[in-house]
PDB file of N, CA and C in Angstrom:
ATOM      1  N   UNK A   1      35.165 -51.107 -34.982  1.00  0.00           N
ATOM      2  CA  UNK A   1      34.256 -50.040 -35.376  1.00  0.00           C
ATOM      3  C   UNK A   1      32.968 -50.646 -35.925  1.00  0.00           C
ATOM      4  N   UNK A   2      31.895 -49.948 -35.293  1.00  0.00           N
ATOM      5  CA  UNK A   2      30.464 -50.800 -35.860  1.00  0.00           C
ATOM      6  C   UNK A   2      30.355 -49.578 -37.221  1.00  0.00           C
ATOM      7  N   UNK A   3      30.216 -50.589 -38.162  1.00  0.00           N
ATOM      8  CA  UNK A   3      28.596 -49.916 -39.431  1.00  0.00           C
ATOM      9  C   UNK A   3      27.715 -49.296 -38.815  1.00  0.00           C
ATOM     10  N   UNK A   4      27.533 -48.433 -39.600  1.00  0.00           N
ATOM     11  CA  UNK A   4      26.461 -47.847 -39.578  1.00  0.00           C
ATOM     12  C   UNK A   4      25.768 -47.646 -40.441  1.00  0.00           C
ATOM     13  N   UNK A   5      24.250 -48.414 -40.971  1.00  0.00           N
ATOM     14  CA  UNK A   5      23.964 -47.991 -42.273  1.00  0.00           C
ATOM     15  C   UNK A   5      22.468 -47.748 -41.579  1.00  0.00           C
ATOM     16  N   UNK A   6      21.918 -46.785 -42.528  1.00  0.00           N
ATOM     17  CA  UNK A   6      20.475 -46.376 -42.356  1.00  0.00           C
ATOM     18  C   UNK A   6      19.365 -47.174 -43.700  1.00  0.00           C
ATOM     19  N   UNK A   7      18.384 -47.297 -43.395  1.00  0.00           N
ATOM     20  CA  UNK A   7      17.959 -47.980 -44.361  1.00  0.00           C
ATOM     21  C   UNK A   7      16.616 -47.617 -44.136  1.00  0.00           C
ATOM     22  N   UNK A   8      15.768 -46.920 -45.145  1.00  0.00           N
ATOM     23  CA  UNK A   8      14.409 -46.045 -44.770  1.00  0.00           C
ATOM     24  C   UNK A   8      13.614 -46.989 -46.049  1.00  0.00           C
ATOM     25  N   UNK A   9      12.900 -47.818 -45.602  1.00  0.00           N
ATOM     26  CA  UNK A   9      11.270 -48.706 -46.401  1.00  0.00           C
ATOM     27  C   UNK A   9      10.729 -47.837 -46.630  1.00  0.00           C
ATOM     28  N   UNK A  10      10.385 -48.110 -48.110  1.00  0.00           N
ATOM     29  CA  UNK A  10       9.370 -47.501 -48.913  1.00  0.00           C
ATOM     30  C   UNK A  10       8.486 -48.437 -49.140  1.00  0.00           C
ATOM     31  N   UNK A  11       6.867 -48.157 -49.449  1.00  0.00           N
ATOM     32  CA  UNK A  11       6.262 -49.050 -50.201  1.00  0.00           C
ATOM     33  C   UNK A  11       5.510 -49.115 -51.056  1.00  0.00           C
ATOM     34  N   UNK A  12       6.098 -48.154 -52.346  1.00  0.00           N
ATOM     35  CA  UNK A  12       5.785 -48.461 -53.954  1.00  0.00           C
ATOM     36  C   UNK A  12       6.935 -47.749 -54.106  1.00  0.00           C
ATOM     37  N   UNK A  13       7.588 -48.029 -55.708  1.00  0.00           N
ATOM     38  CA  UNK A  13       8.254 -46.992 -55.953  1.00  0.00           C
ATOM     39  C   UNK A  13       8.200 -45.770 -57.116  1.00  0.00           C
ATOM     40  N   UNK A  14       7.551 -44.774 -57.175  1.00  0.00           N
ATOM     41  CA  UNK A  14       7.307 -44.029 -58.080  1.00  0.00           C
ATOM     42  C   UNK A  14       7.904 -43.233 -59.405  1.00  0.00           C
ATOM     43  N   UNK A  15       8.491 -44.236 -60.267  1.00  0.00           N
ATOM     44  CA  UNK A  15       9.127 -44.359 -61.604  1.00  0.00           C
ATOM     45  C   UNK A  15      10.372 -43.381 -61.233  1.00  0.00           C
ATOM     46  N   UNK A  16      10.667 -42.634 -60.152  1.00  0.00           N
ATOM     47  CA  UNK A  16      11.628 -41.748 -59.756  1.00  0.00           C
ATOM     48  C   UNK A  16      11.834 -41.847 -58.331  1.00  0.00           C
ATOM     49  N   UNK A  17      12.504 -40.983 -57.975  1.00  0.00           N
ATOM     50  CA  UNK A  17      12.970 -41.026 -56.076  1.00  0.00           C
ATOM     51  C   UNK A  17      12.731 -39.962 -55.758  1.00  0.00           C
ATOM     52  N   UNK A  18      11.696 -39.077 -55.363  1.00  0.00           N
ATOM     53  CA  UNK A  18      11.097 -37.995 -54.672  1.00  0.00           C
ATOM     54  C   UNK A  18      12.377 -37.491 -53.535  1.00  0.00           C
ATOM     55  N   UNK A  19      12.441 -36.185 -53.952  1.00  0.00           N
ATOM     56  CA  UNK A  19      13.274 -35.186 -52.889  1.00  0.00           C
ATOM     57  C   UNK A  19      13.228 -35.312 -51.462  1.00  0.00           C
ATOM     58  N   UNK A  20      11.485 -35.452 -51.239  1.00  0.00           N
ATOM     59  CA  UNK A  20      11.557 -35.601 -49.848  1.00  0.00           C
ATOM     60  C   UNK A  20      12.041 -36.824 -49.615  1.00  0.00           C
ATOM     61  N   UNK A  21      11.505 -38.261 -50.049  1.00  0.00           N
ATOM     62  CA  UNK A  21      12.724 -39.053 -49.629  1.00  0.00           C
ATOM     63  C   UNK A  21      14.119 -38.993 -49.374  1.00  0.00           C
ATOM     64  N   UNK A  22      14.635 -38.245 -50.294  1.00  0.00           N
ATOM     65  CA  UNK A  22      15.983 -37.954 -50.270  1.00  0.00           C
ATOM     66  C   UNK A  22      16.850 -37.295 -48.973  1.00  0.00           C
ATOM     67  N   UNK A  23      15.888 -36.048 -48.438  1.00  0.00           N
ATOM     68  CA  UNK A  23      16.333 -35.417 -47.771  1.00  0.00           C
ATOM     69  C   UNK A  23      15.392 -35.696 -46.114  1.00  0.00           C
ATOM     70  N   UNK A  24      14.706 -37.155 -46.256  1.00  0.00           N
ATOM     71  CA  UNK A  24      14.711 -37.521 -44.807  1.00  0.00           C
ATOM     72  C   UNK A  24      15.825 -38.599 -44.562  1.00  0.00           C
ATOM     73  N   UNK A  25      15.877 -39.292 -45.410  1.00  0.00           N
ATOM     74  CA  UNK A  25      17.680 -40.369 -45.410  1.00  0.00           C
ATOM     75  C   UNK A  25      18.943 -39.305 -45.053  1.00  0.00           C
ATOM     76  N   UNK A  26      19.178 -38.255 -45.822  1.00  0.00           N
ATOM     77  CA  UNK A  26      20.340 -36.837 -44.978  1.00  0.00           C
ATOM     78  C   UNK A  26      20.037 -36.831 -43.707  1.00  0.00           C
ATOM     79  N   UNK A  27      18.560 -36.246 -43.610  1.00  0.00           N
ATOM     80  CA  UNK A  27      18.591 -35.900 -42.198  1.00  0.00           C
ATOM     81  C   UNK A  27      18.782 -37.674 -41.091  1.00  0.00           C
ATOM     82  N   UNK A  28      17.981 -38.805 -41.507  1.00  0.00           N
ATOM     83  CA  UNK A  28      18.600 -39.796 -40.814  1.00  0.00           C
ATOM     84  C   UNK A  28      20.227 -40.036 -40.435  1.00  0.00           C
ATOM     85  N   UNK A  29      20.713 -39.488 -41.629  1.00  0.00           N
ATOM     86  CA  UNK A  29      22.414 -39.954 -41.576  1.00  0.00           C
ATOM     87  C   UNK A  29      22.913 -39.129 -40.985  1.00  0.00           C
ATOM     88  N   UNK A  30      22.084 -38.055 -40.466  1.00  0.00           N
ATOM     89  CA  UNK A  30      23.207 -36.708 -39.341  1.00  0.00           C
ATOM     90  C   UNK A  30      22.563 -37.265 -38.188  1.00  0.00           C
ATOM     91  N   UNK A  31      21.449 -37.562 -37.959  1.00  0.00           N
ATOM     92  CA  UNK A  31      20.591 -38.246 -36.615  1.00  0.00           C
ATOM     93  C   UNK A  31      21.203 -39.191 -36.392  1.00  0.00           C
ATOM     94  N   UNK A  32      21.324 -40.513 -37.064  1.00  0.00           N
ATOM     95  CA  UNK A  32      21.857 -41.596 -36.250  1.00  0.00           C
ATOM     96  C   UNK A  32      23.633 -41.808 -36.535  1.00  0.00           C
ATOM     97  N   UNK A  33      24.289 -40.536 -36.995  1.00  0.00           N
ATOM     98  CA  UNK A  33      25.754 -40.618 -37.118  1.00  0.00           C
ATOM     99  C   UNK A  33      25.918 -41.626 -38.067  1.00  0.00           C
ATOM    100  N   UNK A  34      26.057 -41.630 -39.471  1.00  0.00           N
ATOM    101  CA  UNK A  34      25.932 -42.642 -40.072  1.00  0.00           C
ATOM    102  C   UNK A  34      26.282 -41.911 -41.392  1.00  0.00           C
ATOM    103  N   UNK A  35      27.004 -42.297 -42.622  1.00  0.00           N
ATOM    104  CA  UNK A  35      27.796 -41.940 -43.724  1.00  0.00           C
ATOM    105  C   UNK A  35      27.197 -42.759 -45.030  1.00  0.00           C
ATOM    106  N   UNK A  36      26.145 -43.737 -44.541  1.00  0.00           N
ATOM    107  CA  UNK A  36      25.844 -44.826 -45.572  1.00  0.00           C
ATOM    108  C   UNK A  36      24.319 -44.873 -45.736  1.00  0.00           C
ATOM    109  N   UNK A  37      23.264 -44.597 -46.675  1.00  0.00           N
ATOM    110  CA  UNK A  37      21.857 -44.806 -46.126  1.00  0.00           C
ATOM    111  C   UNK A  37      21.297 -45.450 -47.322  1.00  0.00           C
ATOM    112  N   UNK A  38      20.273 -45.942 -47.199  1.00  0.00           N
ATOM    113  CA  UNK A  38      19.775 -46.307 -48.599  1.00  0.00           C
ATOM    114  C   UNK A  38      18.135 -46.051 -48.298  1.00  0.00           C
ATOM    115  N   UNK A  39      17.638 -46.370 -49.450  1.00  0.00           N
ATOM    116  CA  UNK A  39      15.878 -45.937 -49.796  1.00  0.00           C
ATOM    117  C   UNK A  39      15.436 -47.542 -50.502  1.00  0.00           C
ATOM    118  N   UNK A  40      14.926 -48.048 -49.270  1.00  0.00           N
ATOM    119  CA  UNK A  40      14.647 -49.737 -49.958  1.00  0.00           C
ATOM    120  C   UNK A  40      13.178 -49.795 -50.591  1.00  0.00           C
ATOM    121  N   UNK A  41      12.951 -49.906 -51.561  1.00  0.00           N
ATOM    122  CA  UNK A  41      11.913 -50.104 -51.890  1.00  0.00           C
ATOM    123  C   UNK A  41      11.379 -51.998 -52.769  1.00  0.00           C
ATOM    124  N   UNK A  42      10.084 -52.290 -52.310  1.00  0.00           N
ATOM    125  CA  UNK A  42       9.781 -53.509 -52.817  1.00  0.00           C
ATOM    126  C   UNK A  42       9.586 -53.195 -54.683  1.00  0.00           C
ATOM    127  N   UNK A  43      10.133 -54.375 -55.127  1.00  0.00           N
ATOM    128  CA  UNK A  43      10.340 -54.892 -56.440  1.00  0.00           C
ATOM    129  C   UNK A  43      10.425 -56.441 -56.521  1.00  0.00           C
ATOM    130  N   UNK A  44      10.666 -56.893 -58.001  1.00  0.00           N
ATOM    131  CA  UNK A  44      10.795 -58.277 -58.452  1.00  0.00           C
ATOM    132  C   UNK A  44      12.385 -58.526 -59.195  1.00  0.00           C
ATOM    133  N   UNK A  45      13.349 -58.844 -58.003  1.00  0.00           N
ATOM    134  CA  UNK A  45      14.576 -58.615 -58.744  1.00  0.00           C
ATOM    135  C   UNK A  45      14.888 -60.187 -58.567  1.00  0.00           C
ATOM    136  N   UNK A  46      16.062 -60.166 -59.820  1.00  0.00           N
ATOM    137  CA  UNK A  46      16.908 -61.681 -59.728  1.00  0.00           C
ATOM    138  C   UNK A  46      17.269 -62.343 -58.197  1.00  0.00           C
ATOM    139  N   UNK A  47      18.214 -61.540 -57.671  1.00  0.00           N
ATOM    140  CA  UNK A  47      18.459 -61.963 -56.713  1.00  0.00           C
ATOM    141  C   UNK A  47      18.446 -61.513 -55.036  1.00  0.00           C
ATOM    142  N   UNK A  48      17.286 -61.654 -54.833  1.00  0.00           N
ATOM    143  CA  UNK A  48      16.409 -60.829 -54.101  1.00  0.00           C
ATOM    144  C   UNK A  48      16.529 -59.358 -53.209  1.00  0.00           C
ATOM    145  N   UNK A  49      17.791 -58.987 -53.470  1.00  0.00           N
ATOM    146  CA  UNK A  49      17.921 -57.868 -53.185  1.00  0.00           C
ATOM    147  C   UNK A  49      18.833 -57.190 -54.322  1.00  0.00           C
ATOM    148  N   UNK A  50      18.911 -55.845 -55.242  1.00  0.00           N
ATOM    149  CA  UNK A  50      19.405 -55.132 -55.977  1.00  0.00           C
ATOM    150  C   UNK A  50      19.721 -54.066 -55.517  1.00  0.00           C
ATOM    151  N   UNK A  51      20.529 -53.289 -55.391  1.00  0.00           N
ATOM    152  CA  UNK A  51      21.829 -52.345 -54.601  1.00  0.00           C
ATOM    153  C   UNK A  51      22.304 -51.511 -55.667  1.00  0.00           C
ATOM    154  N   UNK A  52      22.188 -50.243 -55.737  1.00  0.00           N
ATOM    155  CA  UNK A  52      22.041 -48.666 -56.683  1.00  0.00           C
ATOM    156  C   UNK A  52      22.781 -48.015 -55.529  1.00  0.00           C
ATOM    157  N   UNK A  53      24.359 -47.981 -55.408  1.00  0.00           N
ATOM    158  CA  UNK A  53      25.136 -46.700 -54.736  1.00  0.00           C
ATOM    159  C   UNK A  53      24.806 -45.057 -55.524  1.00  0.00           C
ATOM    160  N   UNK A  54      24.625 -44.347 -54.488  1.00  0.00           N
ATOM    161  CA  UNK A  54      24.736 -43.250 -54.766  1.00  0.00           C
ATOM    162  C   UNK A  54      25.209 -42.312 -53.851  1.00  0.00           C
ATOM    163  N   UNK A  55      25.613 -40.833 -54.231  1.00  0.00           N
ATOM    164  CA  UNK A  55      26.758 -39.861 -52.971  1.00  0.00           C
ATOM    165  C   UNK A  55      25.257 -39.012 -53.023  1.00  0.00           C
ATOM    166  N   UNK A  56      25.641 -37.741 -52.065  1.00  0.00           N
ATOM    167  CA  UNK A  56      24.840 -36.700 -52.123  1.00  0.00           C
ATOM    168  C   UNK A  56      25.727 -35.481 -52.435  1.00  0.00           C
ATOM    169  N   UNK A  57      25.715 -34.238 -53.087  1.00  0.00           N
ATOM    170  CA  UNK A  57      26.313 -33.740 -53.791  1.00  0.00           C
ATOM    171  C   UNK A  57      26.689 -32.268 -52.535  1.00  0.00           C
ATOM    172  N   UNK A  58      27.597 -31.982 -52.165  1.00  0.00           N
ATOM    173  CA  UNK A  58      27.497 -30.716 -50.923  1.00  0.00           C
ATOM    174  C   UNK A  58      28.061 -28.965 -52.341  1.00  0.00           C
ATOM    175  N   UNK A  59      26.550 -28.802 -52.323  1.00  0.00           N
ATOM    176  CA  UNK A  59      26.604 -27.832 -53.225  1.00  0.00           C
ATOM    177  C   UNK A  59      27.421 -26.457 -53.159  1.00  0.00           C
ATOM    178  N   UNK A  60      27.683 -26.542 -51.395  1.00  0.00           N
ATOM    179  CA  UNK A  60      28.029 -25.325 -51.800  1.00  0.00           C
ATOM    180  C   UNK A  60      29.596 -25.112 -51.226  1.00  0.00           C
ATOM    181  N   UNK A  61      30.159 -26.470 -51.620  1.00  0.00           N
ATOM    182  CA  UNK A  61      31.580 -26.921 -52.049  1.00  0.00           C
ATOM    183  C   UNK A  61      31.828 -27.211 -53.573  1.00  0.00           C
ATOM    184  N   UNK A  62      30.772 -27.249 -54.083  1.00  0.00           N
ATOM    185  CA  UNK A  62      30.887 -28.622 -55.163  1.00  0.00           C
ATOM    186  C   UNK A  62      32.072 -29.009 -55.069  1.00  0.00           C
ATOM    187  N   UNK A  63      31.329 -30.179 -54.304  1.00  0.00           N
ATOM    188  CA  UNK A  63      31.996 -31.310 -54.414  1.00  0.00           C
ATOM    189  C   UNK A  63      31.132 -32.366 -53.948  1.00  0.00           C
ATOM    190  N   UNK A  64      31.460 -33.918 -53.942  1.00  0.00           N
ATOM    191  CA  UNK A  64      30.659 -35.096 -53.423  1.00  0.00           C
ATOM    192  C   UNK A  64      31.011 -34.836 -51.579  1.00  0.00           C
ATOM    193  N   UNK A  65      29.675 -35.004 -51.265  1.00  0.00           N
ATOM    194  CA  UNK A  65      29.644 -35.353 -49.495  1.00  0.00           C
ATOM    195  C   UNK A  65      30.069 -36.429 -49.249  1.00  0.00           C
ATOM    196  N   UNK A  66      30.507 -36.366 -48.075  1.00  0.00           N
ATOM    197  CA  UNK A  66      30.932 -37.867 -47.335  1.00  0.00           C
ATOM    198  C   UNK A  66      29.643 -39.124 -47.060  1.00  0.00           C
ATOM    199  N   UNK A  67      28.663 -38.143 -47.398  1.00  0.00           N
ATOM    200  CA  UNK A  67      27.709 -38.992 -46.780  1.00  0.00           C
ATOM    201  C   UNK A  67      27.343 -39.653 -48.380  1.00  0.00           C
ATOM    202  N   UNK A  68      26.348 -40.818 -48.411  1.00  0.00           N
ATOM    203  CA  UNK A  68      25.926 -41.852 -49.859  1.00  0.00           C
ATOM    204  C   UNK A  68      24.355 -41.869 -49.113  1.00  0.00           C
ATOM    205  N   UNK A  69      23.370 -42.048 -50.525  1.00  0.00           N
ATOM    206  CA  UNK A  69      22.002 -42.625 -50.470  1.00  0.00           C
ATOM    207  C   UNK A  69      22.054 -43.467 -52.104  1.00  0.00           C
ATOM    208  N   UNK A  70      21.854 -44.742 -51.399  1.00  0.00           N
ATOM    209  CA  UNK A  70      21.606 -45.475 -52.508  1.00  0.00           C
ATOM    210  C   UNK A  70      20.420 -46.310 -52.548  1.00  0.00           C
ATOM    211  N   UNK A  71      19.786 -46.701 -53.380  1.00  0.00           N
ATOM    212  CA  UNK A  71      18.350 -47.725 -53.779  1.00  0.00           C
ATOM    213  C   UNK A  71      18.897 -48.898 -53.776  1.00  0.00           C
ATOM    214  N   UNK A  72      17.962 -49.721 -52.931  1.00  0.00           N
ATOM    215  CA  UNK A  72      17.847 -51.034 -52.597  1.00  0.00           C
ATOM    216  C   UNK A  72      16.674 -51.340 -53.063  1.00  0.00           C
ATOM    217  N   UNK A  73      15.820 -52.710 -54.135  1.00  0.00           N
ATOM    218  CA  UNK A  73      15.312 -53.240 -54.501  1.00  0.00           C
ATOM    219  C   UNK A  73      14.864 -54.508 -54.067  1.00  0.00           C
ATOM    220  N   UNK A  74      13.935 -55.015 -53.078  1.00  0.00           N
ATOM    221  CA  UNK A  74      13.693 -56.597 -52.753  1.00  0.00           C
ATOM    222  C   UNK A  74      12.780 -56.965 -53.256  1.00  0.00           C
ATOM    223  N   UNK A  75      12.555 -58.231 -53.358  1.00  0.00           N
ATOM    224  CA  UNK A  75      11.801 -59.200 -53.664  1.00  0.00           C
ATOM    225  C   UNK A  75      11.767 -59.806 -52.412  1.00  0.00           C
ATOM    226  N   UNK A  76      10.188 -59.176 -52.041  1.00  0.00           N
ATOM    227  CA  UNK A  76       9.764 -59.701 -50.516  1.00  0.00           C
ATOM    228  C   UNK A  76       8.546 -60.763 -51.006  1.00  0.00           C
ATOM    229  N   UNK A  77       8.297 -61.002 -51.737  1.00  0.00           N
ATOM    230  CA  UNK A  77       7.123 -61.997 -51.902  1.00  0.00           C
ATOM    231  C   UNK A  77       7.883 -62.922 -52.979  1.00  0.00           C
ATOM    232  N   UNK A  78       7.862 -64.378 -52.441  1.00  0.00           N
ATOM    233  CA  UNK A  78       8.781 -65.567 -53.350  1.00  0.00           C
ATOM    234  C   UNK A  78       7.482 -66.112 -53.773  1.00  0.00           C
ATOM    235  N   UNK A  79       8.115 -67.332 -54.513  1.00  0.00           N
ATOM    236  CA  UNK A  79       6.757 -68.373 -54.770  1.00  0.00           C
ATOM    237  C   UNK A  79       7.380 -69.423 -54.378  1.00  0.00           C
ATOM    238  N   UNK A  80       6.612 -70.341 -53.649  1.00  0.00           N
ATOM    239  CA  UNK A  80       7.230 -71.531 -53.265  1.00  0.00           C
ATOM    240  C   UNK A  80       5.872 -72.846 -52.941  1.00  0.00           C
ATOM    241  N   UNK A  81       6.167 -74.228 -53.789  1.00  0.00           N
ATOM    242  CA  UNK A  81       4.800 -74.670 -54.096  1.00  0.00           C
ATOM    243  C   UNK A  81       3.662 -74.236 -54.608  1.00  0.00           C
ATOM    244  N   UNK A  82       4.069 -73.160 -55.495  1.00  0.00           N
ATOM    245  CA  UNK A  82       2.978 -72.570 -56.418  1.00  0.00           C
ATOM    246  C   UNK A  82       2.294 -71.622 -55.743  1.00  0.00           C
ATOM    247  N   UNK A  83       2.885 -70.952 -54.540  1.00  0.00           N
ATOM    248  CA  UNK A  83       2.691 -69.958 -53.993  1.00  0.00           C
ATOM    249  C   UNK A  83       2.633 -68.670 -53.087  1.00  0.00           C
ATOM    250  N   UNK A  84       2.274 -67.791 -53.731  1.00  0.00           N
ATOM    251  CA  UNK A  84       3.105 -66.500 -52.953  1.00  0.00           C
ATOM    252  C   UNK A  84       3.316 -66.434 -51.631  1.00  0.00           C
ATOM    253  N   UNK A  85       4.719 -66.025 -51.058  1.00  0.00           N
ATOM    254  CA  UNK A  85       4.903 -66.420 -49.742  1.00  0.00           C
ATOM    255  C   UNK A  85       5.611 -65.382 -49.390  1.00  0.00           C
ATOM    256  N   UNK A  86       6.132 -64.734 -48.173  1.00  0.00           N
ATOM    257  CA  UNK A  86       6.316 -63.516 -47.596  1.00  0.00           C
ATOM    258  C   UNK A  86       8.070 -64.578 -47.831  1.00  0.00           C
ATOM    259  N   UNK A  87       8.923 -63.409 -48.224  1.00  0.00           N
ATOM    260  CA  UNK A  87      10.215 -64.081 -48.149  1.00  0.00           C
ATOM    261  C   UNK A  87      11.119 -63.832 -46.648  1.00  0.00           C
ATOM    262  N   UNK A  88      11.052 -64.682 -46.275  1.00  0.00           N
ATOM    263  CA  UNK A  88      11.831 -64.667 -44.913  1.00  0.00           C
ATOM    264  C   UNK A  88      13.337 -64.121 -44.812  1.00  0.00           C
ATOM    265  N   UNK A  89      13.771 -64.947 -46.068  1.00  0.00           N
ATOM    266  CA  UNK A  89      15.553 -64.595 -45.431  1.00  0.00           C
ATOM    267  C   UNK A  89      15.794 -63.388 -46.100  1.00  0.00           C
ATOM    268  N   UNK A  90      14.884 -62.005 -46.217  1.00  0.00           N
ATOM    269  CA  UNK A  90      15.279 -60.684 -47.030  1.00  0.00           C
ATOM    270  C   UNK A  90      15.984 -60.404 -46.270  1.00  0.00           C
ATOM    271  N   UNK A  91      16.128 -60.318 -44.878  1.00  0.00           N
ATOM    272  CA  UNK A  91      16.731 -59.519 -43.777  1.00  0.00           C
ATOM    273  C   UNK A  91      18.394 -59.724 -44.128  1.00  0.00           C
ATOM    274  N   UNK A  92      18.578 -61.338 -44.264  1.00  0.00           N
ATOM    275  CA  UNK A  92      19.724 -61.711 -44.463  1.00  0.00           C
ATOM    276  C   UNK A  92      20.362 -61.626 -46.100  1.00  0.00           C
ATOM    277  N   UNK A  93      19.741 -61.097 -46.847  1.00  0.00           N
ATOM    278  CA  UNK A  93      20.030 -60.495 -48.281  1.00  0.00           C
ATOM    279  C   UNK A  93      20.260 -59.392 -47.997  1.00  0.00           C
ATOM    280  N   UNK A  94      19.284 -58.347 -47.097  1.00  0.00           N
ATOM    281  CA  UNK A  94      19.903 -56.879 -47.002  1.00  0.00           C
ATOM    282  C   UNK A  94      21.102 -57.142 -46.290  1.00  0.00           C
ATOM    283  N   UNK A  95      21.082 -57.629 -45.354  1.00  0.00           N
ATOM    284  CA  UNK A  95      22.509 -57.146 -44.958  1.00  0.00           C
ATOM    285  C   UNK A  95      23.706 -58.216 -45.802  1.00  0.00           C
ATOM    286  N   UNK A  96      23.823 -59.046 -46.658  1.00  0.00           N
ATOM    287  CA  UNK A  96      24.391 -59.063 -47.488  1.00  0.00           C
ATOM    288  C   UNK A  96      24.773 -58.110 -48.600  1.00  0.00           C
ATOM    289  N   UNK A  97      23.867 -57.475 -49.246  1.00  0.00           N
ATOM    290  CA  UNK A  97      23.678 -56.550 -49.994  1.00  0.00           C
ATOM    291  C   UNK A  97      24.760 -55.124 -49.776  1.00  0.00           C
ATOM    292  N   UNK A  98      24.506 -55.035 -48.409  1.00  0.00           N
ATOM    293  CA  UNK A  98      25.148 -53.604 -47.656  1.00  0.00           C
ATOM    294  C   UNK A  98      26.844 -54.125 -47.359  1.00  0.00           C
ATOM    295  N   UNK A  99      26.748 -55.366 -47.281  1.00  0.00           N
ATOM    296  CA  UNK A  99      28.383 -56.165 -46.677  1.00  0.00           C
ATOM    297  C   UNK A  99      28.366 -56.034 -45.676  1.00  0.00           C
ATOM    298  N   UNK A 100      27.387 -56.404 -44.715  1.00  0.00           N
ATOM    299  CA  UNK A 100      27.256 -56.675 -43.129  1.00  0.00           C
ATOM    300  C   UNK A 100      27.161 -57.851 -43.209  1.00  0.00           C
ATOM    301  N   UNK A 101      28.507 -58.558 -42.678  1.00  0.00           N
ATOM    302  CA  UNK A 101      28.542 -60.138 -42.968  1.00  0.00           C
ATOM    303  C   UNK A 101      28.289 -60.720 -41.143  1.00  0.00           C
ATOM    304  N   UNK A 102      27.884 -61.759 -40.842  1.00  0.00           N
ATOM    305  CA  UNK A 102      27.836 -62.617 -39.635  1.00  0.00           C
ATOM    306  C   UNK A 102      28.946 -62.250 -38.531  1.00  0.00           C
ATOM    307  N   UNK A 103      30.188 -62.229 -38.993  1.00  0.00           N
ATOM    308  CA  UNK A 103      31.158 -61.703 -38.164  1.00  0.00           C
ATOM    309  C   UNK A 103      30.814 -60.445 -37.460  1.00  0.00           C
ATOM    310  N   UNK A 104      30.528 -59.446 -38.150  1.00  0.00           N
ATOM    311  CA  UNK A 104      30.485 -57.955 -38.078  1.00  0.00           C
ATOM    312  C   UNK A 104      29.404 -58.250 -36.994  1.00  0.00           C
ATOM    313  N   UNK A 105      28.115 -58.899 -37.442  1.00  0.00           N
ATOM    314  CA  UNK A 105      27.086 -58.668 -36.407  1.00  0.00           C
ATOM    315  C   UNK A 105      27.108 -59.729 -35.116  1.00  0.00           C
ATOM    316  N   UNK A 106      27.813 -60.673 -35.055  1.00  0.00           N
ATOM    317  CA  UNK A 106      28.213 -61.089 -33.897  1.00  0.00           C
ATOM    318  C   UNK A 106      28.936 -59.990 -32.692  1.00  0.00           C
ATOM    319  N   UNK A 107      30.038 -59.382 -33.491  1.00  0.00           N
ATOM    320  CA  UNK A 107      31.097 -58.483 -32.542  1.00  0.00           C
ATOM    321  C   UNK A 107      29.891 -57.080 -31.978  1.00  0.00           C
ATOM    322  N   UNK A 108      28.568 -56.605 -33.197  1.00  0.00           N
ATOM    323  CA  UNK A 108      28.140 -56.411 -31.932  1.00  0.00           C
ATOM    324  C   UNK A 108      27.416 -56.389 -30.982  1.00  0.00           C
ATOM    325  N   UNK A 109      27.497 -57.447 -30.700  1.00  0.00           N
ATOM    326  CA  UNK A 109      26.349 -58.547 -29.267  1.00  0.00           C
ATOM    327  C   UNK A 109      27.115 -58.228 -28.450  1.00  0.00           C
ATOM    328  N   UNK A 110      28.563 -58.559 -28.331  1.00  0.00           N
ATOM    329  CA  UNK A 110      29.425 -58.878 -27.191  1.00  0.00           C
ATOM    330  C   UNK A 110      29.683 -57.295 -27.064  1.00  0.00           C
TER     331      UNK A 110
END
């Protein structure tokens, strides 16, 4: 079974998470069949990517949906020799971050 995670770039993040963000990640996760999404936005974290799970609430069950939107945090600009540099291996932090390990994305090539 492949993952499926959605992952919608932001670029600032505004001391909160705006609705409409919220509810274009829903609508991504019914579009591309997908149960997992997150809202990545650039920051200055320890270890270059920071990971905030969250559910979406199906109100008019109350109860939690099957579906999750959670905040992702990178640190896309490193310093290296005294200077700012576009960080290359984020790609391979997000999908660390999410637990999309090498295996998973080998199986699906073939």
């Amino acid at each position: 079974m492949i993952k499926k995670v959605v992952i919608d770039t932001k670029w600032k993040f505004q001391s909160k998470v705006s609705l409409e963000d919220l509810r274009q990640v829903y609508a991504y996760l019914h579009y591309f069949e997908s149960n997992e999404g997150y809202l990545l936005y650039p920051d200055q974290v320890k270890d270059a990517v920071r990971k905030e799970d969250g559910d979406f609430q199906n109100i008019s069950k109350d109860k939690l949906s099957d579906l999750s939107c959670g905040l992702m945090f990178a640190d896309l600009i490193i310093v290296q020799e005294n200077k700012k540099v576009l960080n290359r291996e984020i790609g391979e932090a997000i999908l660390k971050a999410i637990q999309l390990d090498s295996a998973e994305k080998s199986s699906r090539k073939s």
